[in-house]
Protein backbone atom coordinates (compact mmCIF):
# COMPACT_ATOMS: atom_id res chain seq x y z
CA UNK A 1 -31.97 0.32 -37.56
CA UNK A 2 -29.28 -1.48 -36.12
CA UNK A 3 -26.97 -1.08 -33.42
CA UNK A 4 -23.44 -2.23 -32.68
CA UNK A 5 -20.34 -2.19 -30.56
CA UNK A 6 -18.28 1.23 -31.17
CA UNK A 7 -15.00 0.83 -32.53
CA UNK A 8 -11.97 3.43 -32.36
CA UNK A 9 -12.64 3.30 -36.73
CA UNK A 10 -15.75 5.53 -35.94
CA UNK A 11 -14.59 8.00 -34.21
CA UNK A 12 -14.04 10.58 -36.70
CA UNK A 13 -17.65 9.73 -37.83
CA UNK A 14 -18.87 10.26 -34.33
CA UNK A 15 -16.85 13.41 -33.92
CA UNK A 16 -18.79 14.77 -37.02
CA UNK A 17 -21.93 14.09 -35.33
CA UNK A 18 -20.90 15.38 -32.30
CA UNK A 19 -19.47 18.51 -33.55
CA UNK A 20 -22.84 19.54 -35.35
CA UNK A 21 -25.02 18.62 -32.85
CA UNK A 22 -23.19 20.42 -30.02
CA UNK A 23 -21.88 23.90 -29.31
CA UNK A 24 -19.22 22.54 -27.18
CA UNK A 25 -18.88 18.76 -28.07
CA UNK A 26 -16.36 16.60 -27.24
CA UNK A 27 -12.30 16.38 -28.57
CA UNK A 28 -11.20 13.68 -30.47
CA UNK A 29 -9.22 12.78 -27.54
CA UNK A 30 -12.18 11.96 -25.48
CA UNK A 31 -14.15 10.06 -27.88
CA UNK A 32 -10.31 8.31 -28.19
CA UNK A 33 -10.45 7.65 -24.39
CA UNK A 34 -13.37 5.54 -24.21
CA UNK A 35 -12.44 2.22 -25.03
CA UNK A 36 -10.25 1.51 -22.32
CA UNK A 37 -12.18 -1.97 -20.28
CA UNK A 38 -14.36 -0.23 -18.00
CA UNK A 39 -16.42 1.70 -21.15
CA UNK A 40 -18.26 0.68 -23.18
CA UNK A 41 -19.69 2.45 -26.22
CA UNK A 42 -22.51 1.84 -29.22
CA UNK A 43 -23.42 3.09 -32.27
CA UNK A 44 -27.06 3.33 -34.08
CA UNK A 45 -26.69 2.55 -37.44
CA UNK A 46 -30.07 3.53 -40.33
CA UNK A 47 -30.58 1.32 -43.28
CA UNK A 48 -27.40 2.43 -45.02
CA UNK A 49 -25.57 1.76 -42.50
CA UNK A 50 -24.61 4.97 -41.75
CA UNK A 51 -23.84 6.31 -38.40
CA UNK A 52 -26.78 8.65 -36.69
CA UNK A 53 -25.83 8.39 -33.36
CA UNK A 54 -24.40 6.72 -30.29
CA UNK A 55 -23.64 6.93 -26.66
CA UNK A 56 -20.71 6.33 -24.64
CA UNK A 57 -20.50 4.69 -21.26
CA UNK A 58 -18.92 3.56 -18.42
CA UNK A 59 -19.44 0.70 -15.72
CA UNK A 60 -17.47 0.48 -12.62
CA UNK A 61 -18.50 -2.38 -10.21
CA UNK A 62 -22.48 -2.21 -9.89
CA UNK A 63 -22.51 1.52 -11.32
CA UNK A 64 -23.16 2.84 -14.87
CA UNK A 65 -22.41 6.10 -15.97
CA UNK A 66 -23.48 7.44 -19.26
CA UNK A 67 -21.07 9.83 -20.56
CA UNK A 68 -22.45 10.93 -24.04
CA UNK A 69 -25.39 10.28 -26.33
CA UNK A 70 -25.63 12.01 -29.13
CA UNK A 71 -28.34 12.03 -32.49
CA UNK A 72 -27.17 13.34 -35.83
CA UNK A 73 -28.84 16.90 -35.28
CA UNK A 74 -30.78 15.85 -39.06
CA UNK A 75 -31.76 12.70 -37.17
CA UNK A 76 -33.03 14.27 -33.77
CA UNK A 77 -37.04 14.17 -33.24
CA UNK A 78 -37.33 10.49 -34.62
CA UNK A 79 -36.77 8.84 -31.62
CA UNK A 80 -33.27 7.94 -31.94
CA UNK A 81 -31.97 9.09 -28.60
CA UNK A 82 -35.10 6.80 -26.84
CA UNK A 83 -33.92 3.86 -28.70
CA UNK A 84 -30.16 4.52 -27.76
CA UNK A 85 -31.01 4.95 -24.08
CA UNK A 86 -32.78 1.60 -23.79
CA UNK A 87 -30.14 0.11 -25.34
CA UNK A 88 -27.75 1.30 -22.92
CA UNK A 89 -29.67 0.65 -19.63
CA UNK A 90 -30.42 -3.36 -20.96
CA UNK A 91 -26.96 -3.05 -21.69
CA UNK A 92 -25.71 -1.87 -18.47
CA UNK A 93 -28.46 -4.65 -16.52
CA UNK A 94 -27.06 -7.15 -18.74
CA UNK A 95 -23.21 -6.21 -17.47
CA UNK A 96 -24.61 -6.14 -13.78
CA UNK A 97 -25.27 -2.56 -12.70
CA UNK A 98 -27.49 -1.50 -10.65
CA UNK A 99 -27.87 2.15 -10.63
CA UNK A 100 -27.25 4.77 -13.12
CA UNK A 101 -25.71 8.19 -13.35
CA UNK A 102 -25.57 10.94 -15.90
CA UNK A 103 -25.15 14.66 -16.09
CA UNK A 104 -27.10 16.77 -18.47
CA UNK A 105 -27.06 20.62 -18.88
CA UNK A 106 -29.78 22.34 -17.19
CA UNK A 107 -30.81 24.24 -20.40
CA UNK A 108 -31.46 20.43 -22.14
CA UNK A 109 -35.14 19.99 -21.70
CA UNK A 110 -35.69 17.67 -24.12
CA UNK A 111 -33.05 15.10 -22.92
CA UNK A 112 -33.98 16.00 -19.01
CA UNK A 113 -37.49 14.68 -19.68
CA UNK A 114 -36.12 11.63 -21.92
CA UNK A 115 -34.20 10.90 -18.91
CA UNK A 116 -37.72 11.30 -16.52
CA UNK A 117 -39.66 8.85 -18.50
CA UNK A 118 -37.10 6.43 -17.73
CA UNK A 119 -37.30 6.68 -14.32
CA UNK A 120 -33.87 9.29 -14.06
CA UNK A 121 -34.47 12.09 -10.73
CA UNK A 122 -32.37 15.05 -10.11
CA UNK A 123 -29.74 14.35 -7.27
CA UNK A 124 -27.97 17.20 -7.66
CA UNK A 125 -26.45 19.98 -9.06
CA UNK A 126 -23.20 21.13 -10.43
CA UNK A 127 -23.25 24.83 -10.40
CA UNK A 128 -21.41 26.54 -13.26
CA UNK A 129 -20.11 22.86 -14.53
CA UNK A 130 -20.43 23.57 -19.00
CA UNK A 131 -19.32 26.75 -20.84
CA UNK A 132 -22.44 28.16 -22.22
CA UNK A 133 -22.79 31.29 -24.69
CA UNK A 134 -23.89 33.04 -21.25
CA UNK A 135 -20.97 31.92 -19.57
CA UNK A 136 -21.28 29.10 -17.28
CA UNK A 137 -24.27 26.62 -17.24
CA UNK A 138 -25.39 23.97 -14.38
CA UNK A 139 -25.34 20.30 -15.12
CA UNK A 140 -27.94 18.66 -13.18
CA UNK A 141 -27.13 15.28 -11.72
CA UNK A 142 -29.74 12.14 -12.26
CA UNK A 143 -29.66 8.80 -11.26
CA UNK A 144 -31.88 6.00 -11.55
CA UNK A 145 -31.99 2.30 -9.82
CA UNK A 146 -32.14 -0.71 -12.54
């Protein structure tokens, strides 16, 4: 496995990834968004050097906000999203921040208790923030200190 520095070339492979492994992923035009200076995005790469997932984020002074992660949903269960999420909080030390932030839909178990074994705790709550199939779903707010 290897990982590497996004570039606006992967974005349609990203989208791909994004659009199977979400029922409401991102538009191109977001993934597009993300390289202005303050983001910064990777990309983990298997033996072929194909794409299986990657995570885009943001740091503004001493703060870090992770925007997406996302595992091809034929890669998910093999630890992928752990090794993308230690990437990006030694990432965001090495650029200086000191505390993170993320959102995450209250109906993501999985990634909430990722996010808990690295130290994330609920802060808050957005009520009714992501469509759902229901409707409206919460986002719950985490942070963590680096």
């Amino acid at each position: 496995m290897k990982i590497e520095l996004l570039s606006p070339h992967d974005v349609a492979a990203v989208l791909q990834i994004e659009q199977q492994a979400n029922l409401y992923p991102w538009q191109q035009s977001a993934f597009l968004s993300s390289f202005a200076d303050s983001y910064f995005s990777y990309k983990l790469l298997d033996n072929s050097g194909s794409i299986v997932g990657f995570y885009i984020a943001q740091l503004i002074l001493e703060q870090l906000e992770l925007f997406n992660i996302c595992v091809a949903q034929a890669e998910q269960g093999k630890g992928y999203g752990r090794i993308l999420l230690q990437h990006f909080l030694q990432e965001g030390a090495a650029r200086g921040a000191s505390e993170v932030f993320l959102e995450v839909r209250s109906s993501n178990l999985a990634a909430i208790a990722l996010y808990q074994r690295y130290g994330f705790t609920k802060t808050g709550l957005r009520k009714g923030y992501y469509v759902s199939s229901s409707g409206k779903e919460d986002a719950l707010l985490m942070s963590c200190i680096l």
